[in-house]
C-alpha atoms as a PDB file:
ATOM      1  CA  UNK A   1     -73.269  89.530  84.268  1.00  0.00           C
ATOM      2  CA  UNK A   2     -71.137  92.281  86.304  1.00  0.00           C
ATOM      3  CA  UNK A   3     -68.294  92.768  83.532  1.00  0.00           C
ATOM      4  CA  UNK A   4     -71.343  93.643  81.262  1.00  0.00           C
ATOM      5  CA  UNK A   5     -73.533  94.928  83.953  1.00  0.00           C
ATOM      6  CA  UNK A   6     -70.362  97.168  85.136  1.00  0.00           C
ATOM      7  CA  UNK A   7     -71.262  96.367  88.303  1.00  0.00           C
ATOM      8  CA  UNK A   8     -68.672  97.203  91.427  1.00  0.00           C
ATOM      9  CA  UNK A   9     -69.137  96.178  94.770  1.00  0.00           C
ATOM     10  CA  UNK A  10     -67.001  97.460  97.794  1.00  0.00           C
ATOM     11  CA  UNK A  11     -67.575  96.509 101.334  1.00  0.00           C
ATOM     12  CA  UNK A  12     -67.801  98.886 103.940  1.00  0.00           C
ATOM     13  CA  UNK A  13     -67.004  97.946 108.193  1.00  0.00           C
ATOM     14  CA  UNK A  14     -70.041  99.036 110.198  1.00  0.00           C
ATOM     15  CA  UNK A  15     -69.249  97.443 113.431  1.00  0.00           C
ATOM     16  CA  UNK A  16     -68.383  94.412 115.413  1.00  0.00           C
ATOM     17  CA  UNK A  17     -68.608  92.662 118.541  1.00  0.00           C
ATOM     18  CA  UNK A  18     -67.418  89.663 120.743  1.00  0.00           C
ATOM     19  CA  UNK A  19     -70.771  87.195 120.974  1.00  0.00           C
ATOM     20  CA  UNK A  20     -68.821  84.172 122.929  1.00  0.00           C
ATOM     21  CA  UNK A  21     -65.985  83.724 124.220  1.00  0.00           C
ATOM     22  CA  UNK A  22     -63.848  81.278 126.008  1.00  0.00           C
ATOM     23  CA  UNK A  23     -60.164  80.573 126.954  1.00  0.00           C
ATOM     24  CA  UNK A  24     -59.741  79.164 123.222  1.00  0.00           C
ATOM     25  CA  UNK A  25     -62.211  79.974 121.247  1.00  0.00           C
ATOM     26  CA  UNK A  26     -64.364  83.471 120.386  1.00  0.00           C
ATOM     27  CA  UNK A  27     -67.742  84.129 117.669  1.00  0.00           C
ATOM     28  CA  UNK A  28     -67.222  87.559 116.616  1.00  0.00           C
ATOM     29  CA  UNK A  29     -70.061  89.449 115.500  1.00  0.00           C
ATOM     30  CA  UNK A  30     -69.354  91.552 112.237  1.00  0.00           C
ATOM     31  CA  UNK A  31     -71.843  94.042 110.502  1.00  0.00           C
ATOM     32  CA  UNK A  32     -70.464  94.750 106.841  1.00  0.00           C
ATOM     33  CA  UNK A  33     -72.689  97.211 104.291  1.00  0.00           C
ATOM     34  CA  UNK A  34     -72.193  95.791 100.741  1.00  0.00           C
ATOM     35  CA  UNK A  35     -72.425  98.814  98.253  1.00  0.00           C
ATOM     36  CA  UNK A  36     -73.470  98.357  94.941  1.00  0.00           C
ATOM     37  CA  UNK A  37     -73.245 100.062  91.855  1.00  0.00           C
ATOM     38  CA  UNK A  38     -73.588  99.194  88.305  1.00  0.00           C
ATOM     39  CA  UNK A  39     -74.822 101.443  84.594  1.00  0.00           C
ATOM     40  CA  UNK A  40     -78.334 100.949  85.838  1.00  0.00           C
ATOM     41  CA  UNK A  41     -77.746 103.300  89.266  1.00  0.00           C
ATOM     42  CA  UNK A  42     -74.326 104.739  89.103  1.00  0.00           C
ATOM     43  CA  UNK A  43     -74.892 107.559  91.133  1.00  0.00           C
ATOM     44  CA  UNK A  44     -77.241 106.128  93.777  1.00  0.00           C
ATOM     45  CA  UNK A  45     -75.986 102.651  94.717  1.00  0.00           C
ATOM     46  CA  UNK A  46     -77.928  99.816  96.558  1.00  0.00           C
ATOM     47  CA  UNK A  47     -76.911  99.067 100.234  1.00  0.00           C
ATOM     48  CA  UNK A  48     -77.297  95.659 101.086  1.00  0.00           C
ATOM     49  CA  UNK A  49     -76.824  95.167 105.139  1.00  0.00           C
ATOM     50  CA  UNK A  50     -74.920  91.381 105.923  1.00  0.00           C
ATOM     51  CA  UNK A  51     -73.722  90.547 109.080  1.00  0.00           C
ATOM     52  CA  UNK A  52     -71.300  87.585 109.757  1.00  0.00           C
ATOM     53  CA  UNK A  53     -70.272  85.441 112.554  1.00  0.00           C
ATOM     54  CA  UNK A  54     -66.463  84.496 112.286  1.00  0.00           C
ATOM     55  CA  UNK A  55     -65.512  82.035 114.827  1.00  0.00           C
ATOM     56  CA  UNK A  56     -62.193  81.839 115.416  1.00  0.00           C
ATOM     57  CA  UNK A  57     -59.271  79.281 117.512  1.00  0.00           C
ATOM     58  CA  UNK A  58     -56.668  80.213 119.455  1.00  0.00           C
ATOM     59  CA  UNK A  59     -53.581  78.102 117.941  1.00  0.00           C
ATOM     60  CA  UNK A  60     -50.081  78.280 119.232  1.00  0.00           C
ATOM     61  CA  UNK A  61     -50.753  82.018 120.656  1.00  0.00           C
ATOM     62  CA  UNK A  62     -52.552  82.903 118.016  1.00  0.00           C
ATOM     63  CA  UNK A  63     -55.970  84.002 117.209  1.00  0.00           C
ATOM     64  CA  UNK A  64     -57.139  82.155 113.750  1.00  0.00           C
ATOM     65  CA  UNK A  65     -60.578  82.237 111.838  1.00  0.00           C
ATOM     66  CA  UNK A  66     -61.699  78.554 112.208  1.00  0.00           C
ATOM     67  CA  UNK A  67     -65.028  79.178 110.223  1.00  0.00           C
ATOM     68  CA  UNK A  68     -67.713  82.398 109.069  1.00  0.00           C
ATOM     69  CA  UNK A  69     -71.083  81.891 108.969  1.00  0.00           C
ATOM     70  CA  UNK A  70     -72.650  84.742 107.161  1.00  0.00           C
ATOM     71  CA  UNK A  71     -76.293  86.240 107.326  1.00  0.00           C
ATOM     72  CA  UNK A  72     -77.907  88.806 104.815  1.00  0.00           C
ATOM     73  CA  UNK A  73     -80.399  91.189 106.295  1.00  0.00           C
END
């Protein structure tokens, strides 16, 4: 549908946040807006608010997403 729809989505970074946390691991708390246009509203585009939880392992000195868990409000 969105080649014939025209439809573009872009993501936008609201905010994030540290939810849990230990020596090894961390849930991070992300708010992304998902804007949304297409020939049917090309000027006004529909905001859809998702949030995501991206856990992520400490491996070797490094900080690595393990897993994302995503939520759509």
């Amino acid at each position: 549908n969105a080649p014939r729809l025209g439809t573009v989505i872009k993501a936008r970074f609201v905010s994030s946040g540290i939810v849990r946390s230990g020596t090894d691991r961390v849930d991070v708390l992300v708010f992304v807006d998902q804007v949304t246009t297409n020939k049917a509203h090309p000027r006004s585009p529909v905001v859809f608010k998702n949030q995501a939880t991206v856990s992520m392992a400490k491996v070797g000195g490094t900080w690595l997403v393990d897993g994302i868990t995503t939520t759509r409000g």
